[in-house]
Protein backbone atom coordinates (compact mmCIF):
# COMPACT_ATOMS: atom_id res chain seq x y z
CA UNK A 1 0.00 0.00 0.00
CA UNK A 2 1.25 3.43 -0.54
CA UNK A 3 2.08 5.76 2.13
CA UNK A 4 1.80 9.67 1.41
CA UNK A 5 3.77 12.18 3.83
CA UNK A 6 -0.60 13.27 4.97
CA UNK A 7 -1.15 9.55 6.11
CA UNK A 8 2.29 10.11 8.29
CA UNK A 9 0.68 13.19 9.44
CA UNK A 10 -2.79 12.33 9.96
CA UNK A 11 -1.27 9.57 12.43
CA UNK A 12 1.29 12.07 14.33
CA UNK A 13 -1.49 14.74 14.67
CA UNK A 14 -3.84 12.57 15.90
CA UNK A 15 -1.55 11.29 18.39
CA UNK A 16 -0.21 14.84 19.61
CA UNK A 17 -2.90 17.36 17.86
CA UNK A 18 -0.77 20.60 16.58
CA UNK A 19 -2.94 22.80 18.54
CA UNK A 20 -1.56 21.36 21.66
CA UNK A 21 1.73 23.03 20.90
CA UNK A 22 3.07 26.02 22.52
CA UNK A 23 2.13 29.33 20.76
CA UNK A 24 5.56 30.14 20.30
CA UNK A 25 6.66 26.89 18.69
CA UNK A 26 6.57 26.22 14.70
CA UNK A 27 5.40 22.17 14.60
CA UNK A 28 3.87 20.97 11.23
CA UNK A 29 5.04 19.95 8.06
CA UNK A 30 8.06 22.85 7.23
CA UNK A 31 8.86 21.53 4.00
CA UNK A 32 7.76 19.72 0.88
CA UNK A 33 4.00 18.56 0.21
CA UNK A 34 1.58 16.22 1.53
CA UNK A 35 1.08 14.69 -1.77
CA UNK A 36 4.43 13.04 -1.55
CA UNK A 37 5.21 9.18 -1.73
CA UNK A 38 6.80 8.41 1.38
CA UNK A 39 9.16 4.93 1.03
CA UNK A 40 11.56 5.89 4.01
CA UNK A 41 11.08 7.91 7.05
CA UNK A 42 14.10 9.16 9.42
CA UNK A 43 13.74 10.80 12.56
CA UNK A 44 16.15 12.75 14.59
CA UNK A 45 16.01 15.18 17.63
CA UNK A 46 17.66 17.96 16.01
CA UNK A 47 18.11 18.25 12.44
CA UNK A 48 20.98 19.40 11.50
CA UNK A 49 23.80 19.12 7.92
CA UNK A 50 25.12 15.86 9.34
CA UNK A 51 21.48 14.82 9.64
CA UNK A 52 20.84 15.83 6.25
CA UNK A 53 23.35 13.91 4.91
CA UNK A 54 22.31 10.67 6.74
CA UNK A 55 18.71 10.98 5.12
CA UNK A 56 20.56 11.28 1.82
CA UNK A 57 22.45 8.22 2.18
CA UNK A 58 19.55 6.08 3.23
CA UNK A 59 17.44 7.35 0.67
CA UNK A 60 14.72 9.12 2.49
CA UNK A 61 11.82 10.80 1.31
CA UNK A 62 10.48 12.08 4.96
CA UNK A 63 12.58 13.58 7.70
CA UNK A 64 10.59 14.00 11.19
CA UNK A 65 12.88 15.50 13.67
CA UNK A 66 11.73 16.91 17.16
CA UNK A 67 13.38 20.01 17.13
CA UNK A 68 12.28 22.75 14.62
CA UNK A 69 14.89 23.55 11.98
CA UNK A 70 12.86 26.88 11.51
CA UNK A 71 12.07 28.44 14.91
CA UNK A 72 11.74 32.06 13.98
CA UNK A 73 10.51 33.72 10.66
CA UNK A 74 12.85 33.94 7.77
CA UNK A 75 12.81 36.88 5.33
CA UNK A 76 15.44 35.18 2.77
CA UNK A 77 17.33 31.73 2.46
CA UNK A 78 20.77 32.32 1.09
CA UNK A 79 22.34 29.49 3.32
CA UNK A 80 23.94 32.29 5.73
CA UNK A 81 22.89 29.45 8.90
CA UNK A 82 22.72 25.84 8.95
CA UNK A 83 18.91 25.60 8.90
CA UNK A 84 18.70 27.92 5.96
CA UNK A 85 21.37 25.17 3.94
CA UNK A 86 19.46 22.24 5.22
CA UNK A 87 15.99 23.54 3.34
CA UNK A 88 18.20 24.49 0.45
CA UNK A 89 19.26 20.66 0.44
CA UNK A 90 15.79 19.39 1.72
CA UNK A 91 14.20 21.64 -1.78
CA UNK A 92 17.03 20.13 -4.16
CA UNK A 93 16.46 16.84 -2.93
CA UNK A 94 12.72 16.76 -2.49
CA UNK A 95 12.53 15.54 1.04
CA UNK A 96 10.28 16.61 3.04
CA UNK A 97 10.47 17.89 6.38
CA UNK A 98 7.83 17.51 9.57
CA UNK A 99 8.44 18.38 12.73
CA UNK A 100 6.65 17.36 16.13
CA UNK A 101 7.43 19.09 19.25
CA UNK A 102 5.50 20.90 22.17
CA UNK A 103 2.24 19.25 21.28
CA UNK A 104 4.26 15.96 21.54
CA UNK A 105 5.59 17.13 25.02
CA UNK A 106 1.35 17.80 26.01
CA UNK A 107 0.47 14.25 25.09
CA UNK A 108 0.21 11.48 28.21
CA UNK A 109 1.46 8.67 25.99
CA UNK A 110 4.35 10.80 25.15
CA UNK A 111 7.93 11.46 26.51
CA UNK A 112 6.19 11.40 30.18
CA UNK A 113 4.79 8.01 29.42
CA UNK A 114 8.60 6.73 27.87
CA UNK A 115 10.49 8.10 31.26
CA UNK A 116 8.57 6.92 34.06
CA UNK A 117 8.43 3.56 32.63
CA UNK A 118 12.19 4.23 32.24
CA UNK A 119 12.39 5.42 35.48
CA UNK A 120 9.89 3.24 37.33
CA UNK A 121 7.58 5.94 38.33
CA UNK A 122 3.89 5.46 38.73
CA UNK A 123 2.29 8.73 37.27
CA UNK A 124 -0.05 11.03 39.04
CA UNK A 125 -0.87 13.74 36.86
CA UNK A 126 0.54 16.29 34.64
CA UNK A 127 2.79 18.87 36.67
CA UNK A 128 1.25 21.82 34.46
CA UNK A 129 -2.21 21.09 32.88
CA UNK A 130 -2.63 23.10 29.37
CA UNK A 131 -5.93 25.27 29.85
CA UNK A 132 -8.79 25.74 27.17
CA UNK A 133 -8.61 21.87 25.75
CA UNK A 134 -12.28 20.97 26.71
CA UNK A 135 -15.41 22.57 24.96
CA UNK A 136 -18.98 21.40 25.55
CA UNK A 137 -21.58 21.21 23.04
CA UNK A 138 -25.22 21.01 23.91
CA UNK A 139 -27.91 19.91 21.17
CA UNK A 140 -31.53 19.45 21.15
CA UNK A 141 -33.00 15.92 19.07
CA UNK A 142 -36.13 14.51 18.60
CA UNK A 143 -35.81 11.89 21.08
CA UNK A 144 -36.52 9.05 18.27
CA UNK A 145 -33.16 10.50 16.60
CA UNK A 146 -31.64 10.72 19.90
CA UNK A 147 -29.47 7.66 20.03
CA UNK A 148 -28.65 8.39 16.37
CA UNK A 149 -27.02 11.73 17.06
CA UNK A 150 -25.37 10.64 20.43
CA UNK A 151 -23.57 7.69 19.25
CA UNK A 152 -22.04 9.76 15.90
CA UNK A 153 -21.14 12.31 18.27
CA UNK A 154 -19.02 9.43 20.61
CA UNK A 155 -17.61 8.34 16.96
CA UNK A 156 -16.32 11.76 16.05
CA UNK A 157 -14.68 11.98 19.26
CA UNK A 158 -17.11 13.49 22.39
CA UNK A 159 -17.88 12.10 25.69
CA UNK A 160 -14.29 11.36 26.47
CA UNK A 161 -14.16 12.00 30.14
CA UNK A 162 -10.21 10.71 31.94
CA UNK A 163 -10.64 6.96 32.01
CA UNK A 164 -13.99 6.95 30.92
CA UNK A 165 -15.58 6.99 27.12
CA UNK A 166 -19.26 7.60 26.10
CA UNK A 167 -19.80 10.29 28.73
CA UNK A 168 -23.10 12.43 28.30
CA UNK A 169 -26.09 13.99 29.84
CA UNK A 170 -29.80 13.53 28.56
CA UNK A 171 -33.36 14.71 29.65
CA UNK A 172 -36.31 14.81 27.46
CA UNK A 173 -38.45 17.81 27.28
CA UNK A 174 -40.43 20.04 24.55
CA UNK A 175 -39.01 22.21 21.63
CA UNK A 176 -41.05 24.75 19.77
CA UNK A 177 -40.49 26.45 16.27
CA UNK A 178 -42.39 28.09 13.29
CA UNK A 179 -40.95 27.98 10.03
CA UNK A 180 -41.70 30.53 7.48
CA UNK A 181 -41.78 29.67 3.63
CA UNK A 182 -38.73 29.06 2.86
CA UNK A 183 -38.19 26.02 5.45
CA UNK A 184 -39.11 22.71 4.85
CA UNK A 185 -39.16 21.20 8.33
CA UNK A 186 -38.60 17.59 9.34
CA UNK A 187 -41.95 17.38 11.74
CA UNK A 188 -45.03 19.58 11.07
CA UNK A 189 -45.40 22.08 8.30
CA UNK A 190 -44.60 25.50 7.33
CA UNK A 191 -45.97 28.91 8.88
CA UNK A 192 -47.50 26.35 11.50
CA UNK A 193 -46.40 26.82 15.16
CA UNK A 194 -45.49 23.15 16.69
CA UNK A 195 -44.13 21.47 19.33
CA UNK A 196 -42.04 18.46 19.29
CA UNK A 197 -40.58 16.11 22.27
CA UNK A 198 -36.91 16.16 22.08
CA UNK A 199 -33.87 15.18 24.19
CA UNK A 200 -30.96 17.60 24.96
CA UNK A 201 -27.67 15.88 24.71
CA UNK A 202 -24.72 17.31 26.51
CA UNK A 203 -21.42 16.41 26.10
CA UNK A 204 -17.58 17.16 26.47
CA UNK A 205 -15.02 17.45 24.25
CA UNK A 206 -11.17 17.67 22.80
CA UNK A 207 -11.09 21.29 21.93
CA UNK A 208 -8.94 20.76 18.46
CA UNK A 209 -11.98 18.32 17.58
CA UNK A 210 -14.36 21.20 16.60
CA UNK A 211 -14.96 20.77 13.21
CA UNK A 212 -15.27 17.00 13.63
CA UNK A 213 -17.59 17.30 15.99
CA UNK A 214 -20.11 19.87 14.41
CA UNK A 215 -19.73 18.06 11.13
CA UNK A 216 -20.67 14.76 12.84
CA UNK A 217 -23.70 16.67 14.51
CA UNK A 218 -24.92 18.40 11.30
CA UNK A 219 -24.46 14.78 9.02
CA UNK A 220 -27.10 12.80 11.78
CA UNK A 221 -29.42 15.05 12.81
CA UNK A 222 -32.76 15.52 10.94
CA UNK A 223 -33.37 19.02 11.08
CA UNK A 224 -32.72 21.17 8.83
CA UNK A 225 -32.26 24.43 10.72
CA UNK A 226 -29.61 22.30 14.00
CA UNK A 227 -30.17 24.25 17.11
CA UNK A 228 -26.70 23.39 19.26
CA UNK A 229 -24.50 25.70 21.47
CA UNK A 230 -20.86 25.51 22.29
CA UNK A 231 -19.31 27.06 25.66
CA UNK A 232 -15.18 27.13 26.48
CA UNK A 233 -14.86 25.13 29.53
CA UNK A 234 -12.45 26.22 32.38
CA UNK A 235 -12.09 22.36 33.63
CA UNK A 236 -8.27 21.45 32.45
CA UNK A 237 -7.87 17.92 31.43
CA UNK A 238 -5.24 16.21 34.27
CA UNK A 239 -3.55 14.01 31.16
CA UNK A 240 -2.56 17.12 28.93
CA UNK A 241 0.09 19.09 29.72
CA UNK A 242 3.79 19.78 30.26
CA UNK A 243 5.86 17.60 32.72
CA UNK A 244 4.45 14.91 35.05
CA UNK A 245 4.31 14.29 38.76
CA UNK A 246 4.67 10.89 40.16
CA UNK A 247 6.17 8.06 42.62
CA UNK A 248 9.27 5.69 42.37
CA UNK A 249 7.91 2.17 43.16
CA UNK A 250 10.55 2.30 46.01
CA UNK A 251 11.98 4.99 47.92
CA UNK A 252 15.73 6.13 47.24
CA UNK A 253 18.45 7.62 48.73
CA UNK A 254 19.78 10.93 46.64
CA UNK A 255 23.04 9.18 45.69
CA UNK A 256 21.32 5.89 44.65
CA UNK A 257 19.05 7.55 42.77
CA UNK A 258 21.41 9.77 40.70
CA UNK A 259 23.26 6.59 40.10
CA UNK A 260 20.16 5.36 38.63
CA UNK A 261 19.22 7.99 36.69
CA UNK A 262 22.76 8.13 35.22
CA UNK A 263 22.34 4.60 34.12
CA UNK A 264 18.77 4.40 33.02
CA UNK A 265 19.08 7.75 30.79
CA UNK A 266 22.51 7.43 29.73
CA UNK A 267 23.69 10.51 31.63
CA UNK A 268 27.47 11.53 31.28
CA UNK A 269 26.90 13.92 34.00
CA UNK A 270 24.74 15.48 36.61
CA UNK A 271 24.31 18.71 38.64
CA UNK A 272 22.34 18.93 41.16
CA UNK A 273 22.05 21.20 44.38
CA UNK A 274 22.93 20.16 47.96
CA UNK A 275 21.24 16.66 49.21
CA UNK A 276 18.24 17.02 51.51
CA UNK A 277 18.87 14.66 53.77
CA UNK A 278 15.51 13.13 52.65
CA UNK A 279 14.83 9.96 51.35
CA UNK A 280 12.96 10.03 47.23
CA UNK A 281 9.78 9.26 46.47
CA UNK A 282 7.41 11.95 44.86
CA UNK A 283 9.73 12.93 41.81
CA UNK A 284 8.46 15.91 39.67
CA UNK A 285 9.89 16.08 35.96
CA UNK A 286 10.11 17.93 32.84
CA UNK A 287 11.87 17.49 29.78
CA UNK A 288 14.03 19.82 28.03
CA UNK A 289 14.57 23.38 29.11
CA UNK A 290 11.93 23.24 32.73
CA UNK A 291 13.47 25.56 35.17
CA UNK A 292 9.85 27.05 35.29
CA UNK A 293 8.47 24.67 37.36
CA UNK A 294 10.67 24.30 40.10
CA UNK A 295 7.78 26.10 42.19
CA UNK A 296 5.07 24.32 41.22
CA UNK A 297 7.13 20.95 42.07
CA UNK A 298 7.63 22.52 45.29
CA UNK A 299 3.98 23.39 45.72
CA UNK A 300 3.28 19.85 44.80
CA UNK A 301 5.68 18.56 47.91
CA UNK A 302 8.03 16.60 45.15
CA UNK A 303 11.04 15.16 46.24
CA UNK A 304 13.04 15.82 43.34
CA UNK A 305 12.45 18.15 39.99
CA UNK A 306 13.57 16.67 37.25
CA UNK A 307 15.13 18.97 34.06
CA UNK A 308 17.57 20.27 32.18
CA UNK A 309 19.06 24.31 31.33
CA UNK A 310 18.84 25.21 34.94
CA UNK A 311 20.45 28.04 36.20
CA UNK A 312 23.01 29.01 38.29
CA UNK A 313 20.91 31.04 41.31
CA UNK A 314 18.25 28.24 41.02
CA UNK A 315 20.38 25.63 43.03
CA UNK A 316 20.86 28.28 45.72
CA UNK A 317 16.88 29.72 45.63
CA UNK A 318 15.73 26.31 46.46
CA UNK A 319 18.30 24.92 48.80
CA UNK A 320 17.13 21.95 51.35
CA UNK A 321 13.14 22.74 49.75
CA UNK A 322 14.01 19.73 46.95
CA UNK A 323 16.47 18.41 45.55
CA UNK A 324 16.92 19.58 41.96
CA UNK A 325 18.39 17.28 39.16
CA UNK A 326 19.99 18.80 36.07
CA UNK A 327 20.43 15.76 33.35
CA UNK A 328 21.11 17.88 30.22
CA UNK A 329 18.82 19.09 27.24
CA UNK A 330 19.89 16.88 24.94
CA UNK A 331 19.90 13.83 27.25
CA UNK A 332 16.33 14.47 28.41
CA UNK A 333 14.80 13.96 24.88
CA UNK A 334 16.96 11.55 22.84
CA UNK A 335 14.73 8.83 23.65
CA UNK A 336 12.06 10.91 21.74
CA UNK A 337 13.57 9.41 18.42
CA UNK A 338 12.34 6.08 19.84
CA UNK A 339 9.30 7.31 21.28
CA UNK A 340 8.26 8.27 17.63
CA UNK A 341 9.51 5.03 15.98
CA UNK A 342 7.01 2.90 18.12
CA UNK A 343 4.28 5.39 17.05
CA UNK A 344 5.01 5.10 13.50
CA UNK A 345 5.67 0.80 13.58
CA UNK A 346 2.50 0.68 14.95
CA UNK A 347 0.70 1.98 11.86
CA UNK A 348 3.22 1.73 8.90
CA UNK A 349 4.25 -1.59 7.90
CA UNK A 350 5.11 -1.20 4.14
CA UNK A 351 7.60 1.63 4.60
CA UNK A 352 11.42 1.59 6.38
CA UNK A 353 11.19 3.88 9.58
CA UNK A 354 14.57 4.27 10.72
CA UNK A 355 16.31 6.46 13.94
CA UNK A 356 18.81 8.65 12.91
CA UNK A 357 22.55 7.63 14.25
CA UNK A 358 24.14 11.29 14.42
CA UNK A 359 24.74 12.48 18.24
CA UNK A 360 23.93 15.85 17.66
CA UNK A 361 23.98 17.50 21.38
CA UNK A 362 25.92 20.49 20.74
CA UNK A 363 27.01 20.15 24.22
CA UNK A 364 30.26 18.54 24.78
CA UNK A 365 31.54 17.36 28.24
CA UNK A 366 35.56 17.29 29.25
CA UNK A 367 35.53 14.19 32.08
């Protein structure tokens, strides 16, 4: 079967919707067109000329990296940086370019899920839910068209409620309308007032499912003129959302547990502030750059936060409150290249999906 660079999309996107990412991040397909045949697919954290050249050599058509090559706008590509050459090369070479990123980092199946399995960490909750994910839709039915309407609505995505699908609320009562002479309605008749027994249906859902939803709602119900109202919903949703919160299966001393952090995540190096005194437990994470939750970690009565790109007056500002755990950028989001493989392997079976073998952490330690 044929794989396009949408299918490979369409899969990624419905894993880690784009609207989840942060507003100041560029995730999407950067370069090349959705029409494309895709054959083989390499994925990298950071894509960079060395990159490049590795796609090259194993013939790729599709590059997904995790990083964006294009952060910023551009107003001209003459090459002057390396992300400027590698969409020169990516445009003379017609491979395409897609990148995944923040709305990845949102996701509970994502890089949370992949390091406290690593880590053997039982997951709470998110450590920072995103806000404005949930709408609600409320519809009125004639209650013989009722289960109709309800069950498309489930299909396209509503009633999705934490650990629990096919979530709504329904109570019969009577609707009234008169339509004029243009209308051609689906009970009584025209420039007639009437009254029908319908059912309101209320349910939740997935804010980046709007369309879907509507569309299901206008395909299945009979009227002709839907009456329906959508409200924003302040409620966050505990399994979106940057970072994670959790417990080790066993408590730790600080030493033992940076030894086993160093050996489950392939650390060169640690820093960390002074040792507590305190044995670990509740550990408090997020990957990449995370100095911004130290607070809320603390808040949360964590043990340990987690991160990487922390600075200097941080280990001194929360002295004997936690212990806090630099691991590096780079080393707190290789495994994403994995992460994304699994995703892909589990859909794709008729295309090569390959991880790219450049190191390409710009940071370099002297031991």
């Amino acid at each position: 079967m044929e794989v396009f660079v949408r299918d490979i999309a369409n899969i990624l996107e419905n894993i880690a919707p784009i609207e989840y990412a942060a507003s100041y991040d560029n995730v999407g397909l950067i370069v090349g067109s959705f029409h494309k045949k895709v054959k083989n697919v390499l994925i990298t954290l950071d894509l960079t000329e060395k990159v490049f050249d590795e796609s090259i050599q194993k013939k790729c058509d599709l590059i997904i990296s995790f990083h964006p090559v294009i952060f910023k706008s551009i107003k001209s590509i003459t090459g002057k940086t390396f992300s400027e050459r590698v969409i020169i090369h990516a445009l003379k070479n017609d491979i395409s370019i897609y990148v995944i990123h923040t709305n990845l980092d949102m996701i509970w199946e994502g890089p949370s899920s992949y390091i406290s399995k690593l880590l053997r960490i039982n997951r709470e909750k998110v450590l920072f839910p995103k806000k404005e994910t949930i709408k609600k839709l409320i519809t009125y039915v004639p209650v013989d068209y009722a289960e109709k309407v309800r069950n498309a609505l489930f299909e396209a995505g509503a009633g999705n409620i934490s650990n629990y699908s096919h979530c709504s609320y329904n109570f019969d009562g009577f609707g009234s309308y008169m339509g004029n002479k243009k209308t051609k309605p689906f009970f009584g008749k025209k420039e007639i007032f009437h009254i029908e027994k319908e059912t309101c249906i209320s349910v939740l859902f997935p804010d980046y499912k709007l369309n879907i939803i509507k569309n299901a709602l206008f395909k299945n119900h009979p009227y002709e003129e839907v009456a329906y109202e959508i409200y924003n919903i302040e409620n966050t949703n505990p399994y979106i959302g940057i970072g994670f919160i959790g417990n080790l299966m066993e408590k730790m001393n600080e030493y033992d547990f940076l030894l086993f952090i160093k050996k489950k995540m392939n650390v060169p190096c640690i820093r960390h502030s002074n040792f507590t005194e305190k044995k670990i437990q509740k550990v408090a994470m997020i990957t990449g750059s995370g100095r911004f939750g130290i607070e809320t970690a603390i808040e949360e009565k964590a043990d340990v936060f987690i991160s990487s790109d922390l600075k200097y007056h941080d280990f001194f500002k929360y002295e004997k409150k936690i212990l806090i755990v630099d691991i590096g950028h780079y080393e707190s989001e290789n495994f994403t290249k994995s992460l994304l493989k699994s995703f892909l392997d589990q859909n794709f079976t008729s295309i090569s999906i390959c991880e790219s073998k450049i190191h390409t952490n710009p940071v370099k330690y002297f031991y």
